[in-house]
C-alpha atoms as a PDB file:
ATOM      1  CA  UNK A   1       0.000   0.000   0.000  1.00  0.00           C
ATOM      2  CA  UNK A   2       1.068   3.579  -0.733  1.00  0.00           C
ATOM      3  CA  UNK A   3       0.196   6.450   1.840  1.00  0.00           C
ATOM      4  CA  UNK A   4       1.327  10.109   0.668  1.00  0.00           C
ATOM      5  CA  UNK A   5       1.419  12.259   4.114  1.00  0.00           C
ATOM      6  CA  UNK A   6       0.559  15.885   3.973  1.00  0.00           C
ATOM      7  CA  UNK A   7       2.261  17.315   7.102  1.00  0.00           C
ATOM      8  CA  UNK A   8       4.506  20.595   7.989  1.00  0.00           C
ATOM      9  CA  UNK A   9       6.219  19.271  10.897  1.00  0.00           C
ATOM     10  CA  UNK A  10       9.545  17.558   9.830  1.00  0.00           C
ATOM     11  CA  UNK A  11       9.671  15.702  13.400  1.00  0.00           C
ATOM     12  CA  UNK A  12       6.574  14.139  13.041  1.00  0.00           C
ATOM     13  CA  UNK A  13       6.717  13.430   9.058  1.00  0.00           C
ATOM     14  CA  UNK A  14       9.732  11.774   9.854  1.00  0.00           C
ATOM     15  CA  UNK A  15       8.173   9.452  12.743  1.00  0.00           C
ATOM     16  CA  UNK A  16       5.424   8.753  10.713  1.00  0.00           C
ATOM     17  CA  UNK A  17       7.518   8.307   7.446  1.00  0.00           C
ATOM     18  CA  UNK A  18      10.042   5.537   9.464  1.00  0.00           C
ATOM     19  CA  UNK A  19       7.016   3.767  11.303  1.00  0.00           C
ATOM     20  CA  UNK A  20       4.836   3.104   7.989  1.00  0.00           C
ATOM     21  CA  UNK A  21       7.980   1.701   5.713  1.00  0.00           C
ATOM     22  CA  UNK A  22       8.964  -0.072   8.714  1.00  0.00           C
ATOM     23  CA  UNK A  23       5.530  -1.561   8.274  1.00  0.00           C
ATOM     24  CA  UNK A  24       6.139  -2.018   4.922  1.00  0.00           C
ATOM     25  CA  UNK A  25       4.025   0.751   3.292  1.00  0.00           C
ATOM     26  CA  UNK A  26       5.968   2.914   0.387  1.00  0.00           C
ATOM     27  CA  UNK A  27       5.499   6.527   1.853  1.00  0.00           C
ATOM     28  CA  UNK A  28       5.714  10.137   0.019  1.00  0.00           C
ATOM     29  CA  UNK A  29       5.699  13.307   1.561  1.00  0.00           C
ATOM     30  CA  UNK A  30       4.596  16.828   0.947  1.00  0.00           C
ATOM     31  CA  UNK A  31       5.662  19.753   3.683  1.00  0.00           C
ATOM     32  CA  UNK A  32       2.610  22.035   2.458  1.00  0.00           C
ATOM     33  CA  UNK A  33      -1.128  21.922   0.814  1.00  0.00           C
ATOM     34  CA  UNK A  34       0.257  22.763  -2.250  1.00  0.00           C
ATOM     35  CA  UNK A  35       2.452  20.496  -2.687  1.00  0.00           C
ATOM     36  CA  UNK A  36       0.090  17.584  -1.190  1.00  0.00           C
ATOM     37  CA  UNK A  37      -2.532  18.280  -3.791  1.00  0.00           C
ATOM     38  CA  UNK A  38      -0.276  18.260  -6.901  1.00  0.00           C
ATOM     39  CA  UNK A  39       0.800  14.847  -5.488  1.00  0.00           C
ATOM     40  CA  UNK A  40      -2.460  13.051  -4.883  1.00  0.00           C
ATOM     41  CA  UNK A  41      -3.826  14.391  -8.154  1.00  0.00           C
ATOM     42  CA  UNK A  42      -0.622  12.495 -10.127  1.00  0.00           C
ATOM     43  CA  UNK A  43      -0.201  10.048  -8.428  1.00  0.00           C
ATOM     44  CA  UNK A  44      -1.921   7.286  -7.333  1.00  0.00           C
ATOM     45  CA  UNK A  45      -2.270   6.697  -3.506  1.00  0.00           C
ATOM     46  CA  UNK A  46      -4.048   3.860  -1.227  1.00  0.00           C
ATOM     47  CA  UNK A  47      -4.752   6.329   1.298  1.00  0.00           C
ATOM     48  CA  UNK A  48      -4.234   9.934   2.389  1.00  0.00           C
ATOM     49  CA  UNK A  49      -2.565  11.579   6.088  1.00  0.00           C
ATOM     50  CA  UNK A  50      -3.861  14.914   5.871  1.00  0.00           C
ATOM     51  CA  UNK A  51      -2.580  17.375   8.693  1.00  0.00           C
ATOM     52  CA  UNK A  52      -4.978  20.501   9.232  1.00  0.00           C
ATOM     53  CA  UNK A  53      -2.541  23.894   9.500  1.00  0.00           C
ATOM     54  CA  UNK A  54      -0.854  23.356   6.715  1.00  0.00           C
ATOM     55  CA  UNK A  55       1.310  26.412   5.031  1.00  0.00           C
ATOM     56  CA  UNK A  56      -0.004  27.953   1.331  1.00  0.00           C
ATOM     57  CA  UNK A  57      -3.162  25.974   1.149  1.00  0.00           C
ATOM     58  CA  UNK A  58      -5.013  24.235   4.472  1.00  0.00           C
ATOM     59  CA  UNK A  59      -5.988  20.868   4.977  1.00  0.00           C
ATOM     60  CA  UNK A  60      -9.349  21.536   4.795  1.00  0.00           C
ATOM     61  CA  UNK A  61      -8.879  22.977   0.950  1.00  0.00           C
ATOM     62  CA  UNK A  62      -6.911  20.752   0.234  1.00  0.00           C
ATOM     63  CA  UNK A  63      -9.758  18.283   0.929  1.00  0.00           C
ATOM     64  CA  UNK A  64     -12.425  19.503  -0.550  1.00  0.00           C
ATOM     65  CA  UNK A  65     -10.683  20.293  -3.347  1.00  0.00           C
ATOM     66  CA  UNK A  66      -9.403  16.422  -4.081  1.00  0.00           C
ATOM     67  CA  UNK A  67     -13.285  15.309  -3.000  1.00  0.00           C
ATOM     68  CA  UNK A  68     -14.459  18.056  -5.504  1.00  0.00           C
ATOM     69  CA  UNK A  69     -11.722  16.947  -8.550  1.00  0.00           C
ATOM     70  CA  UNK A  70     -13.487  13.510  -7.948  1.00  0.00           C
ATOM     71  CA  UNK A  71     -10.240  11.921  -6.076  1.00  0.00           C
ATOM     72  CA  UNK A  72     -12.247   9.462  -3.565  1.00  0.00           C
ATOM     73  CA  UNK A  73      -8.556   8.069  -1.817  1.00  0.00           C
ATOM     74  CA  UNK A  74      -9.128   7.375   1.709  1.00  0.00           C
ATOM     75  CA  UNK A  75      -8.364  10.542   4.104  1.00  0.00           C
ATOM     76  CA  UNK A  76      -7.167  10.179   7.226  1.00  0.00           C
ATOM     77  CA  UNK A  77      -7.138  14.428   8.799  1.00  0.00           C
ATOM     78  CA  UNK A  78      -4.230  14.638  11.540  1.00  0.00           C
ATOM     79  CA  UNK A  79      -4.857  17.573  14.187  1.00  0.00           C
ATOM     80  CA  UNK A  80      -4.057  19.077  17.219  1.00  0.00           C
ATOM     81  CA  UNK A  81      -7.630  21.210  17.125  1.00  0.00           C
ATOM     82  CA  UNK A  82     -10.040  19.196  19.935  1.00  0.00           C
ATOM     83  CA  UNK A  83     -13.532  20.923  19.333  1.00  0.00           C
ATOM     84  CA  UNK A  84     -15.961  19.050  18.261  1.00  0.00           C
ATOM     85  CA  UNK A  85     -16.940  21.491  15.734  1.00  0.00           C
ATOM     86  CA  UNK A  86     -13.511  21.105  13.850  1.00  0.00           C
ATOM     87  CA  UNK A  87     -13.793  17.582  13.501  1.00  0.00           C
ATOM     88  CA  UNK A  88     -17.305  17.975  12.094  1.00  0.00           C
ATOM     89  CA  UNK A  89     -16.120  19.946  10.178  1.00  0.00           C
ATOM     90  CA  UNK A  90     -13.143  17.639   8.714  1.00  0.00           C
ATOM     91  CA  UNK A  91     -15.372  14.780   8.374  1.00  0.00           C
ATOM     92  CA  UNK A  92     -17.837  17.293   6.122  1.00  0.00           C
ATOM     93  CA  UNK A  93     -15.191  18.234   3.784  1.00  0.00           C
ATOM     94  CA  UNK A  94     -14.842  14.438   2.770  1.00  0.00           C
ATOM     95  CA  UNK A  95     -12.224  12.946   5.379  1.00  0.00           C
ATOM     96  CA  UNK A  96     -12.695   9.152   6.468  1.00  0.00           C
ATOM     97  CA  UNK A  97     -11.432   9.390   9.959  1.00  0.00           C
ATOM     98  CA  UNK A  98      -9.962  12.087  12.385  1.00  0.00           C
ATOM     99  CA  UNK A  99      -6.989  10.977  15.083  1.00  0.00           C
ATOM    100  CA  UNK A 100      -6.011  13.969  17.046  1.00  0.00           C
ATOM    101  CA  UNK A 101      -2.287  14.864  18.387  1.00  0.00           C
ATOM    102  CA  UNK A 102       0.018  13.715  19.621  1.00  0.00           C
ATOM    103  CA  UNK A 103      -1.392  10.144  19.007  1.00  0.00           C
ATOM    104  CA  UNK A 104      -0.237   6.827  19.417  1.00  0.00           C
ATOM    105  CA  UNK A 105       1.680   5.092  16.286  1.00  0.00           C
ATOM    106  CA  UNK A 106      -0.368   1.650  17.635  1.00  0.00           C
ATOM    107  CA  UNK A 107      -3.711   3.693  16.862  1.00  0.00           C
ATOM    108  CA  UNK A 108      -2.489   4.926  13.862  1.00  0.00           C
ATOM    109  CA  UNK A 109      -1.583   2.044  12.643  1.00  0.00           C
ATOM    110  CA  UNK A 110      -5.066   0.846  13.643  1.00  0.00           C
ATOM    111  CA  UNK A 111      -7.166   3.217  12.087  1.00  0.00           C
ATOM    112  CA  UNK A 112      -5.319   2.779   8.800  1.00  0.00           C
ATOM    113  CA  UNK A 113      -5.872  -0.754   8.655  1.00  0.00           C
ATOM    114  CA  UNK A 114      -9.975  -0.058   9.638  1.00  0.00           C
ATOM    115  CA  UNK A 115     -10.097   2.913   6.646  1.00  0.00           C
ATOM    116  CA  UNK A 116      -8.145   0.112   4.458  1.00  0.00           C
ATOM    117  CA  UNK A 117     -10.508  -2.434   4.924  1.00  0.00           C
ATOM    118  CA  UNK A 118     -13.921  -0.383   4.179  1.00  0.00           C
ATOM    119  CA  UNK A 119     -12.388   0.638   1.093  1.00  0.00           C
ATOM    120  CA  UNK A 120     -11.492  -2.737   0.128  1.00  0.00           C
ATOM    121  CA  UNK A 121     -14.942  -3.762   1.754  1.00  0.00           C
ATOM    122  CA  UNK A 122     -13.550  -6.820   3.660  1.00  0.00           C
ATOM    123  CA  UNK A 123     -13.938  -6.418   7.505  1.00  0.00           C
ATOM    124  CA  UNK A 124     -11.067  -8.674   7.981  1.00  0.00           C
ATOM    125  CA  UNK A 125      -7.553  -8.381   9.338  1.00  0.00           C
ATOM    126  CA  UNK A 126      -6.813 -11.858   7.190  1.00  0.00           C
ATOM    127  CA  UNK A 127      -6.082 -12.102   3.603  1.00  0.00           C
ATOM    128  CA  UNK A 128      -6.680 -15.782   2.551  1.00  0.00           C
ATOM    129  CA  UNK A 129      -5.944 -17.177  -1.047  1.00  0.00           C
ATOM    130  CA  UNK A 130      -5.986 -21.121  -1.474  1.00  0.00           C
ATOM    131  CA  UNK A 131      -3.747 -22.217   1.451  1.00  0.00           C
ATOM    132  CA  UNK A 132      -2.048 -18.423   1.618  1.00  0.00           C
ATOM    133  CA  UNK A 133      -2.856 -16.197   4.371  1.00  0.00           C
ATOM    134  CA  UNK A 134      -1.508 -12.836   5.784  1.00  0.00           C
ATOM    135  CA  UNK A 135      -2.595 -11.166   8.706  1.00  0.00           C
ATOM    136  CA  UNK A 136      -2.480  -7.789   8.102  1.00  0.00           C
ATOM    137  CA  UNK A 137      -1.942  -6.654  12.432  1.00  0.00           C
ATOM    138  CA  UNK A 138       0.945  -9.428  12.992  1.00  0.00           C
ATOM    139  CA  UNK A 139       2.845  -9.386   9.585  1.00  0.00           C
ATOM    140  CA  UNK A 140       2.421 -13.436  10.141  1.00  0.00           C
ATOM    141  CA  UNK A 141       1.948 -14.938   6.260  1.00  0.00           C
ATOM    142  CA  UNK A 142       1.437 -18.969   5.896  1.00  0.00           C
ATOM    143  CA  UNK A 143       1.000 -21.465   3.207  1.00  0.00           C
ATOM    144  CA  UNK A 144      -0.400 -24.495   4.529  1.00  0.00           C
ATOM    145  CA  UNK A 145       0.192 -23.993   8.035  1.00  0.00           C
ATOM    146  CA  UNK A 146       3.821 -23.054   7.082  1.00  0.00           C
ATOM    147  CA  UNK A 147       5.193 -20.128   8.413  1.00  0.00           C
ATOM    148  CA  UNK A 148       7.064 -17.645   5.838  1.00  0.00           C
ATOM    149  CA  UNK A 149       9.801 -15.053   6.483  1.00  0.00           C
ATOM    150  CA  UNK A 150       9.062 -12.133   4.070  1.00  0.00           C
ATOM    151  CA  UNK A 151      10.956  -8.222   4.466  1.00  0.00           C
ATOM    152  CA  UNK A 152       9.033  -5.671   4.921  1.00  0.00           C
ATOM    153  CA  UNK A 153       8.767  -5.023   0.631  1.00  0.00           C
ATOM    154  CA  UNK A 154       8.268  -8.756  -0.231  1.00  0.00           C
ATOM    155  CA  UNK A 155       5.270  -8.436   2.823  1.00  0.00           C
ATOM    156  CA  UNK A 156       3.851  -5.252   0.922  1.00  0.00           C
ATOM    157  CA  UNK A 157       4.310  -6.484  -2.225  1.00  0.00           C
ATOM    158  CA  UNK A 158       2.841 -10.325  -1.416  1.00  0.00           C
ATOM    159  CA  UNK A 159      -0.152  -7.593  -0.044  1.00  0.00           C
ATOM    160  CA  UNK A 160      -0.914  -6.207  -3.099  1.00  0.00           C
ATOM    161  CA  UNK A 161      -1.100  -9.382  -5.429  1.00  0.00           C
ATOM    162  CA  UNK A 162      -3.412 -10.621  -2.563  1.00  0.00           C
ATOM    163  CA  UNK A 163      -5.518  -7.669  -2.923  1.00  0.00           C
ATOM    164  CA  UNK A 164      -5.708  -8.208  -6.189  1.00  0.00           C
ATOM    165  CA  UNK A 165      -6.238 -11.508  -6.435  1.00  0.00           C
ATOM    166  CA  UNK A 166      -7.547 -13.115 -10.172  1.00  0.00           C
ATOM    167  CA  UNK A 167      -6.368  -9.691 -11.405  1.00  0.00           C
ATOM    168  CA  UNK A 168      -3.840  -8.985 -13.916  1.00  0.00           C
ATOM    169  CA  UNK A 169      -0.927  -5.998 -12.211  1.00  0.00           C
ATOM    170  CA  UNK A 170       1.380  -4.514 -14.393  1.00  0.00           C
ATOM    171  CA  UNK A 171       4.756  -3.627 -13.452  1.00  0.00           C
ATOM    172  CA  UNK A 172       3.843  -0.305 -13.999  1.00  0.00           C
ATOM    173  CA  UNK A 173       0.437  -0.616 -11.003  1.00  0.00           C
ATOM    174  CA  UNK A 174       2.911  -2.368  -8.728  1.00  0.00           C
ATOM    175  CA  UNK A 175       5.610   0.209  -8.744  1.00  0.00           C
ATOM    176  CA  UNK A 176       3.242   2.936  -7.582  1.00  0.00           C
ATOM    177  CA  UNK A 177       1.311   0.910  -4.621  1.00  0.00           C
ATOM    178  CA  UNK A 178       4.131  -0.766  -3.087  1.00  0.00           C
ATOM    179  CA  UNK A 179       7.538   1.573  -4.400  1.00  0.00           C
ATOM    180  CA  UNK A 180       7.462   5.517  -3.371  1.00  0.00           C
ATOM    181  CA  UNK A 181       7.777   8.520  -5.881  1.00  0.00           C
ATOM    182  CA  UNK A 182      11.514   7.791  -5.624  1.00  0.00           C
ATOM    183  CA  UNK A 183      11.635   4.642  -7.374  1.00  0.00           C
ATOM    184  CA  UNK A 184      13.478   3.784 -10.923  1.00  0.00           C
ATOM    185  CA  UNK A 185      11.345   2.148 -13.290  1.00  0.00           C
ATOM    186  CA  UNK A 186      14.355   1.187 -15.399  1.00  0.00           C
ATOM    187  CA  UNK A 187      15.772  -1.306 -12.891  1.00  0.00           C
ATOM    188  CA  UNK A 188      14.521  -5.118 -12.919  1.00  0.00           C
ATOM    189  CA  UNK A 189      13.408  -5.041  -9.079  1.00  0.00           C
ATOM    190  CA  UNK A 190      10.347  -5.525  -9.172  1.00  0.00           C
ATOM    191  CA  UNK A 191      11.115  -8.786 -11.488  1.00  0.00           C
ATOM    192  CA  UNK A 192      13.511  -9.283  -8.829  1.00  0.00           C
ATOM    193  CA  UNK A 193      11.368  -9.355  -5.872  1.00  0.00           C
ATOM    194  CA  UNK A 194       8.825 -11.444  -7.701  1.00  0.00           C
ATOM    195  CA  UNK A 195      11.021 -14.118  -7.622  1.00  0.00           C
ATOM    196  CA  UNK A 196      12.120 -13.504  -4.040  1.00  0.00           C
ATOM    197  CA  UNK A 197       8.382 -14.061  -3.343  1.00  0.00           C
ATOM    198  CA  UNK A 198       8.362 -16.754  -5.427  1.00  0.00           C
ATOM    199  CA  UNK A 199      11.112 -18.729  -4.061  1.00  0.00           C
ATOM    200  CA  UNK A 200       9.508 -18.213  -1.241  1.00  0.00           C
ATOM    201  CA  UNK A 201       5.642 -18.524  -1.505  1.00  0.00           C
ATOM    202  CA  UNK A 202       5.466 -21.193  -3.969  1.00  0.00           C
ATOM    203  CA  UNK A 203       8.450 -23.229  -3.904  1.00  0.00           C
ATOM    204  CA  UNK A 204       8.016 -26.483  -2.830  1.00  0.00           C
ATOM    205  CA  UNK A 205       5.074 -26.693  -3.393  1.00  0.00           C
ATOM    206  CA  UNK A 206       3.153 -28.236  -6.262  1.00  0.00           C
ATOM    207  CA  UNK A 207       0.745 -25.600  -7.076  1.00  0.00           C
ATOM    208  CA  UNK A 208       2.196 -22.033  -8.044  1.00  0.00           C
ATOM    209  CA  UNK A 209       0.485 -19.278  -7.134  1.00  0.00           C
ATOM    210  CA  UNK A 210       2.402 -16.567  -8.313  1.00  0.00           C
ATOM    211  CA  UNK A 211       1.832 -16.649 -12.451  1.00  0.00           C
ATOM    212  CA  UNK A 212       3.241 -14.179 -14.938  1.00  0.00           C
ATOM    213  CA  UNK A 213       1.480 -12.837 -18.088  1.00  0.00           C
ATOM    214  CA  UNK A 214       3.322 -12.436 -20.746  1.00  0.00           C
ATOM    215  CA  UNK A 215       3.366  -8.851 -22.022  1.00  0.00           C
ATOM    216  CA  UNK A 216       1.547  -8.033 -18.976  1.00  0.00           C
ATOM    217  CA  UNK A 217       2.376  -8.504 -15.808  1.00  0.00           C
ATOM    218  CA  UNK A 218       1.642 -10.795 -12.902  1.00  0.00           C
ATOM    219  CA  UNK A 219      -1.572 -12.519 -11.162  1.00  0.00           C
ATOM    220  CA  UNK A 220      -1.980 -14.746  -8.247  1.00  0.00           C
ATOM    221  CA  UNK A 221      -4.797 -16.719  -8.698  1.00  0.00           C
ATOM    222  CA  UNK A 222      -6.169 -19.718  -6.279  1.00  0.00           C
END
């Protein structure tokens, strides 16, 4: 999954930027409104952290405006206002959830996976394909009862083709959900960590999972 966060404060961007790739989300940043909205209208994001005082354009513009160019990504409004009114007002201008400051990284982490799963309308922290599963809370992934050892970018990228399962993903849909804006579509690593997942997903084991398209891309399909 790919989260842009919209947030002046370099201390917390930074907190938040280290705990999400630790989790093994790809994470961009913007320091200003500006900046955030030419972001999330080129590029293509799982889900939004949108702080409120935000220099050159707000938070709350720069929700409305992404709600009004038709953007529907998940928006999760970060905040040290308390009144009720302002988070009425948040949740008005087209934001999914609220978490005031300071905050907990736990809850964050929480109330990512909750927005997560009612856009991907399964009220589940378990991913299951055939005899695959991955719990999205513990990281824990098993085939047939068998626990597998994944980094953090073969978890997030083992995520995505589970998300998508039966569906063709190009190289091209991959390298924006599970690589940040940083990343070199020249290189081969994507092809690279497809067979890292391979080797470790399917081998052994007599049916493969993991199947490429020719031309296309990749599926995993039960």
């Amino acid at each position: 999954m790919r989260i842009l966060v919209i947030e002046d404060e370099k201390k917390i961007t930074d907190f938040i930027k280290r705990g999400l790739k630790e989790e093994g989300y790809a994470v961009d940043v913007a320091y200003d409104g500006q900046e955030g909205e030419f972001l999330a209208k080129t590029n293509e994001y799982d889900l939004i952290l949108l702080d409120l005082m935000l220099p050159k354009v707000d938070g709350l513009s720069v929700c409305k405006n992404l709600r009004a160019s038709g953007i529907l990504t998940p928006i999760i409004m970060l905040t040290a206002k308390s009144a009720v009114e302002d988070r009425v007002e948040g949740l008005d201008a087209g934001a999914d959830d609220y978490l005031m400051k300071p905050f907990a990284f736990e809850e964050l982490l929480a109330r990512i996976r909750a927005v997560l799963r009612k856009k991907n309308t399964k009220v589940t922290n378990v991913i299951q394909v055939d005899d695959l599963t991955l719990d999205l809370v513990t990281h824990d992934v098993t085939r047939s009862g068998k626990h597998i050892e994944l980094t953090a970018k073969e978890y997030a990228l083992l995520e995505y083709l589970m998300r998508n399962t039966g569906s063709v993903v190009t190289r091209t849909m991959i390298s924006e959900h599970v690589w940040d804006i940083d990343f070199d579509t020249f290189t081969n690593v994507i092809d690279v960590y497809i067979n890292y997942l391979r080797n470790k997903i399917d081998s052994g084991f007599e049916k493969k999972l993991i199947q490429t398209i020719r031309g296309r891309g990749y599926i995993l399909k039960e």
